[in-house]
N, C-alpha and C. Protein backbone atom coordinates (compact mmCIF):
# COMPACT_ATOMS: atom_id res chain seq x y z
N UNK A 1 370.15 261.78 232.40
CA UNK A 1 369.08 261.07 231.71
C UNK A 1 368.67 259.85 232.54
N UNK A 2 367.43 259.58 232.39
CA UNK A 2 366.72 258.55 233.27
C UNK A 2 367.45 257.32 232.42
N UNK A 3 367.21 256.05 233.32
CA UNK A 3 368.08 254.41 233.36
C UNK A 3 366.89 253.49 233.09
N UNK A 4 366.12 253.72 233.91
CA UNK A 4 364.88 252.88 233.67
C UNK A 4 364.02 253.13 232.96
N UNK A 5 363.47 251.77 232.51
CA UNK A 5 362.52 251.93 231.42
C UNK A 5 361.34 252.74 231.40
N UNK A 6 360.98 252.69 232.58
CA UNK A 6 359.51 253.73 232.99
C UNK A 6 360.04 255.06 232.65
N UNK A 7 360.79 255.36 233.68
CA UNK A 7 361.22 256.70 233.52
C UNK A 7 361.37 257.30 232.07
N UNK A 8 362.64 256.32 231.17
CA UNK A 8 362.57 256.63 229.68
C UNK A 8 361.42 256.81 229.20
N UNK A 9 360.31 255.97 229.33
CA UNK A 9 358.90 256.44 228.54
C UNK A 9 358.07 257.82 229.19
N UNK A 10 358.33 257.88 230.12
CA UNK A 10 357.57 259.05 230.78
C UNK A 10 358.62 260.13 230.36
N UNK A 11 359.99 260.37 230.19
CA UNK A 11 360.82 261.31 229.22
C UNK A 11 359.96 261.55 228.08
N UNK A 12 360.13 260.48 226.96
CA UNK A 12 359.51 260.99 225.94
C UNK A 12 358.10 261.22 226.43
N UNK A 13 356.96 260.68 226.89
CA UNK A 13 356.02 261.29 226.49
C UNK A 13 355.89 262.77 227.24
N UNK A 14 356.62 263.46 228.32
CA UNK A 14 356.44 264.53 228.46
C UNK A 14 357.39 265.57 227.57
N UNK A 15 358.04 265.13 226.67
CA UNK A 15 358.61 265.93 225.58
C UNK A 15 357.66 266.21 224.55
N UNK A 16 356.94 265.13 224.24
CA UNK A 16 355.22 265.11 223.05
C UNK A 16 354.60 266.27 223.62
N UNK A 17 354.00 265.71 225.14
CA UNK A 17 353.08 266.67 225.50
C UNK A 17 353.96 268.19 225.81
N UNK A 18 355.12 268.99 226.11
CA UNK A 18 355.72 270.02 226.14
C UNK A 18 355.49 270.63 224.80
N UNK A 19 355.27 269.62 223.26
CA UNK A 19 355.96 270.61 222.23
C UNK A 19 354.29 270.72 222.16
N UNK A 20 353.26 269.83 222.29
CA UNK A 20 352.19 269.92 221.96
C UNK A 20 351.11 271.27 222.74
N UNK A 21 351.43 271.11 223.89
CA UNK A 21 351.45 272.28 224.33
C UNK A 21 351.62 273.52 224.16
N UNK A 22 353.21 273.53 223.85
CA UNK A 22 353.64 274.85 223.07
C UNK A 22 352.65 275.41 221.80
N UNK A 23 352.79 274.50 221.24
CA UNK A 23 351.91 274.40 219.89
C UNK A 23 350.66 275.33 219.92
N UNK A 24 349.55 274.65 221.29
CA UNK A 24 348.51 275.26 221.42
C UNK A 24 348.13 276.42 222.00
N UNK A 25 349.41 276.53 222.67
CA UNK A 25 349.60 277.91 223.65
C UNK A 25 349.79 278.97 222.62
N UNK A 26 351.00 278.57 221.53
CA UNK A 26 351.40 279.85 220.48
C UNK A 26 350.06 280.21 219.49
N UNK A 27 349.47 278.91 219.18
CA UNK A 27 348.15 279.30 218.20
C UNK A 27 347.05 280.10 219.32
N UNK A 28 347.07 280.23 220.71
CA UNK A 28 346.21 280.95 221.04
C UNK A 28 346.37 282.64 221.21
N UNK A 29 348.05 282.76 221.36
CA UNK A 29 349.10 283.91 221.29
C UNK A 29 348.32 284.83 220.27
N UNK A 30 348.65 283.68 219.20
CA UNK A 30 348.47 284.12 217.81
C UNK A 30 346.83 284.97 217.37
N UNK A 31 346.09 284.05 217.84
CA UNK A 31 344.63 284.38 217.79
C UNK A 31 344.08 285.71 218.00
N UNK A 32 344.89 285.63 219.42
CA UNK A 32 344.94 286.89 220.81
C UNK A 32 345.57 288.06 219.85
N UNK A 33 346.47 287.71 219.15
CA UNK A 33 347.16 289.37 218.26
C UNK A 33 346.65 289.70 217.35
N UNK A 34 345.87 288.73 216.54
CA UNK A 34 344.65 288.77 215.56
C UNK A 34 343.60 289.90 215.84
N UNK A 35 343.26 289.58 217.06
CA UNK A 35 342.18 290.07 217.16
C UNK A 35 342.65 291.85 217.76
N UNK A 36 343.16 291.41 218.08
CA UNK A 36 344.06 292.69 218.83
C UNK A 36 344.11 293.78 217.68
N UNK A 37 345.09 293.15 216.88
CA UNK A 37 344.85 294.24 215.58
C UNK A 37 343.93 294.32 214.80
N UNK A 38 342.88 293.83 214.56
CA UNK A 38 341.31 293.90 214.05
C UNK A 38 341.11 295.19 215.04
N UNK A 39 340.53 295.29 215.93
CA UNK A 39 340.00 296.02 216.85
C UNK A 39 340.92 297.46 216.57
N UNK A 40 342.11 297.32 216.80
CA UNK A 40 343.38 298.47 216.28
C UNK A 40 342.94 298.97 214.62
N UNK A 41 342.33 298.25 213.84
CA UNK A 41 342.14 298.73 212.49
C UNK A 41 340.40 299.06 212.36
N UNK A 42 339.48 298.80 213.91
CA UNK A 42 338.68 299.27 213.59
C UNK A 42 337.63 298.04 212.97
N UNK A 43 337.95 297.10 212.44
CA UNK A 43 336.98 295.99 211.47
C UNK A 43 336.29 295.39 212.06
N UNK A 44 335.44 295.33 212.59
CA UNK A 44 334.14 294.75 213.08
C UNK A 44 334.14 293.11 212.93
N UNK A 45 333.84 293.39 211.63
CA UNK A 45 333.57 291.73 211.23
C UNK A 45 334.67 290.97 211.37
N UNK A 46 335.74 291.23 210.90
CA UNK A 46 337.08 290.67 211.02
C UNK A 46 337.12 290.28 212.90
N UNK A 47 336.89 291.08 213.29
CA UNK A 47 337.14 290.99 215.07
C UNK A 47 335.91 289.64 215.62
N UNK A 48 334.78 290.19 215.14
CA UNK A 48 334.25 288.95 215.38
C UNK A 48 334.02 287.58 214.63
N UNK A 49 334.86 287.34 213.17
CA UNK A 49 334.91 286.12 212.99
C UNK A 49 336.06 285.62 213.92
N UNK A 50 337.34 286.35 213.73
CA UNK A 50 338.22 285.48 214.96
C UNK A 50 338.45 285.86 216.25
N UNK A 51 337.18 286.35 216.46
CA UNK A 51 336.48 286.11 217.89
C UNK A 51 335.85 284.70 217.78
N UNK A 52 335.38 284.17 217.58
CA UNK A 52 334.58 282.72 217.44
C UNK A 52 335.54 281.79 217.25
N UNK A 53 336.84 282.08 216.31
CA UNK A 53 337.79 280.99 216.25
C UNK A 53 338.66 281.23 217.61
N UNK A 54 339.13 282.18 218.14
CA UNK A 54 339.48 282.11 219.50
C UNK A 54 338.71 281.37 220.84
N UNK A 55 337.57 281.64 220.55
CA UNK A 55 336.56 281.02 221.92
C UNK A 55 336.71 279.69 221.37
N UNK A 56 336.91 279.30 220.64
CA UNK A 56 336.79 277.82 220.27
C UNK A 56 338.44 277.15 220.74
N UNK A 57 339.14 277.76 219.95
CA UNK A 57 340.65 277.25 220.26
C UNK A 57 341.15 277.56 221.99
N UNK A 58 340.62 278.69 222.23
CA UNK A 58 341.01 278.83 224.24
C UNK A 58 339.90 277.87 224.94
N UNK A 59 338.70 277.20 223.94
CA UNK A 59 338.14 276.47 225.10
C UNK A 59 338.52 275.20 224.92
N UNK A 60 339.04 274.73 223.93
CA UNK A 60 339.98 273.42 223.63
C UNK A 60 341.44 273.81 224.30
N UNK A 61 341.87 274.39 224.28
CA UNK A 61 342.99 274.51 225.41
C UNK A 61 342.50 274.16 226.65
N UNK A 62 341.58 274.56 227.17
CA UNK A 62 341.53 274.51 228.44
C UNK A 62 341.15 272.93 228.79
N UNK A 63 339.83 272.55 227.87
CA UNK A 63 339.57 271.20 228.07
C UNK A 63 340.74 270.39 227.50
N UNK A 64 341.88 270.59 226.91
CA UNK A 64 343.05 269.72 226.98
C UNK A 64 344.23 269.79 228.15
N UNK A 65 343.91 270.69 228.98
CA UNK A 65 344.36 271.16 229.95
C UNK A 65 346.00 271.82 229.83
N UNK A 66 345.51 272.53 228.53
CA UNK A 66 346.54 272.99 228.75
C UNK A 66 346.46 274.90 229.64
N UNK A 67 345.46 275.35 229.67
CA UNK A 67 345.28 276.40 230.02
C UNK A 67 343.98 275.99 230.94
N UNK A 68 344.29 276.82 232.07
CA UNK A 68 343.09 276.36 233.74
C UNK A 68 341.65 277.25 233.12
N UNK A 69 341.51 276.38 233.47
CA UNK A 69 339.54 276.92 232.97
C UNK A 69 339.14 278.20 233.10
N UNK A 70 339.70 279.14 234.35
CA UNK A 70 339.19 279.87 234.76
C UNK A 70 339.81 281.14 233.97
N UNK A 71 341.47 280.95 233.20
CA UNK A 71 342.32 281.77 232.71
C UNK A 71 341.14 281.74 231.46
N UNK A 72 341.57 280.11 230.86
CA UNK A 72 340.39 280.72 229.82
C UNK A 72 339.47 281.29 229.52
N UNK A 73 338.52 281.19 230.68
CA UNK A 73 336.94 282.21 230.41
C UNK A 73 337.71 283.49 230.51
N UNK A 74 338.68 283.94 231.77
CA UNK A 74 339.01 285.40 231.76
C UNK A 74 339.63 285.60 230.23
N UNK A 75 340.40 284.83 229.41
CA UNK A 75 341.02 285.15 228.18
C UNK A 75 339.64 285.50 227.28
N UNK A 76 338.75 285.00 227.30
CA UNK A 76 337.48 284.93 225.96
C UNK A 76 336.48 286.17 226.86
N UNK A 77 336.42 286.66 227.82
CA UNK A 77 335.78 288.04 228.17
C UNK A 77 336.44 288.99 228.21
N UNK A 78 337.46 289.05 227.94
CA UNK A 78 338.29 290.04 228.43
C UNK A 78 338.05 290.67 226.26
N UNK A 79 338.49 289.43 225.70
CA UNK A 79 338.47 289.50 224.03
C UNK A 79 337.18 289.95 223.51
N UNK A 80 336.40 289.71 224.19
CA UNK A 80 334.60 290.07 223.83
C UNK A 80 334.37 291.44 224.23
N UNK A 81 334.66 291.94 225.43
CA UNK A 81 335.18 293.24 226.02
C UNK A 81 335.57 294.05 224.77
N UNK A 82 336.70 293.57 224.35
CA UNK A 82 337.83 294.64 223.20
C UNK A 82 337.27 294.37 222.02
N UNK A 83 336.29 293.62 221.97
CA UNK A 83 335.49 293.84 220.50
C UNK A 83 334.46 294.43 220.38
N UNK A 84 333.57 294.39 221.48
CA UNK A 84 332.48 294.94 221.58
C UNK A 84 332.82 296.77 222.05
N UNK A 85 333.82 297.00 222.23
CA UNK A 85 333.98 298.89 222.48
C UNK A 85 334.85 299.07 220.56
N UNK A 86 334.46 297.80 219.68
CA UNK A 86 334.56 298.72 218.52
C UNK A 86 333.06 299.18 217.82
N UNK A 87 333.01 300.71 217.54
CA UNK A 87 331.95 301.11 217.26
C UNK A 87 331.57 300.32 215.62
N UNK A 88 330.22 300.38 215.51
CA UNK A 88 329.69 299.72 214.36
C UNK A 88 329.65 300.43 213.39
């Protein structure tokens, strides 16, 4: 364990930002299996309301940096992709 005072504060705050992180990473997990099984059951609408709450939560990830900009757009086309080959 760090001695100095700097160090101690830069401990905790990269323990905040690790769980906070986690946090936003699992709610995007989460989103991502949402939609996953919408598309698996076929529901249209269901796929594209949390399609919209995903593009929103992966583009706040990214602008919090927790996910690189570029993963994100590939995460939100790749999801638009697997919604749009469900027939109407």
């Amino acid at each position: 364990m760090a001695n100095h005072k700097s160090a101690l504060k830069r401990a905790r705050q990269n323990e905040i930002r690790r769980k906070r992180n986690k946090a936003v990473k699992t709610r995007v997990k989460s989103i991502v299996k949402d939609i996953r099984l919408s598309v698996s059951e076929n529901s249209k609408e269901a796929a594209l309301e949390k399609l919209e709450m995903a593009k929103t939560n992966i583009d706040r990830a990214a602008q919090k940096g927790v996910l690189h900009k570029k993963t994100a757009s590939r995460k939100i086309s790749r999801l638009s992709k697997l919604v749009n080959t469900i027939s109407a």
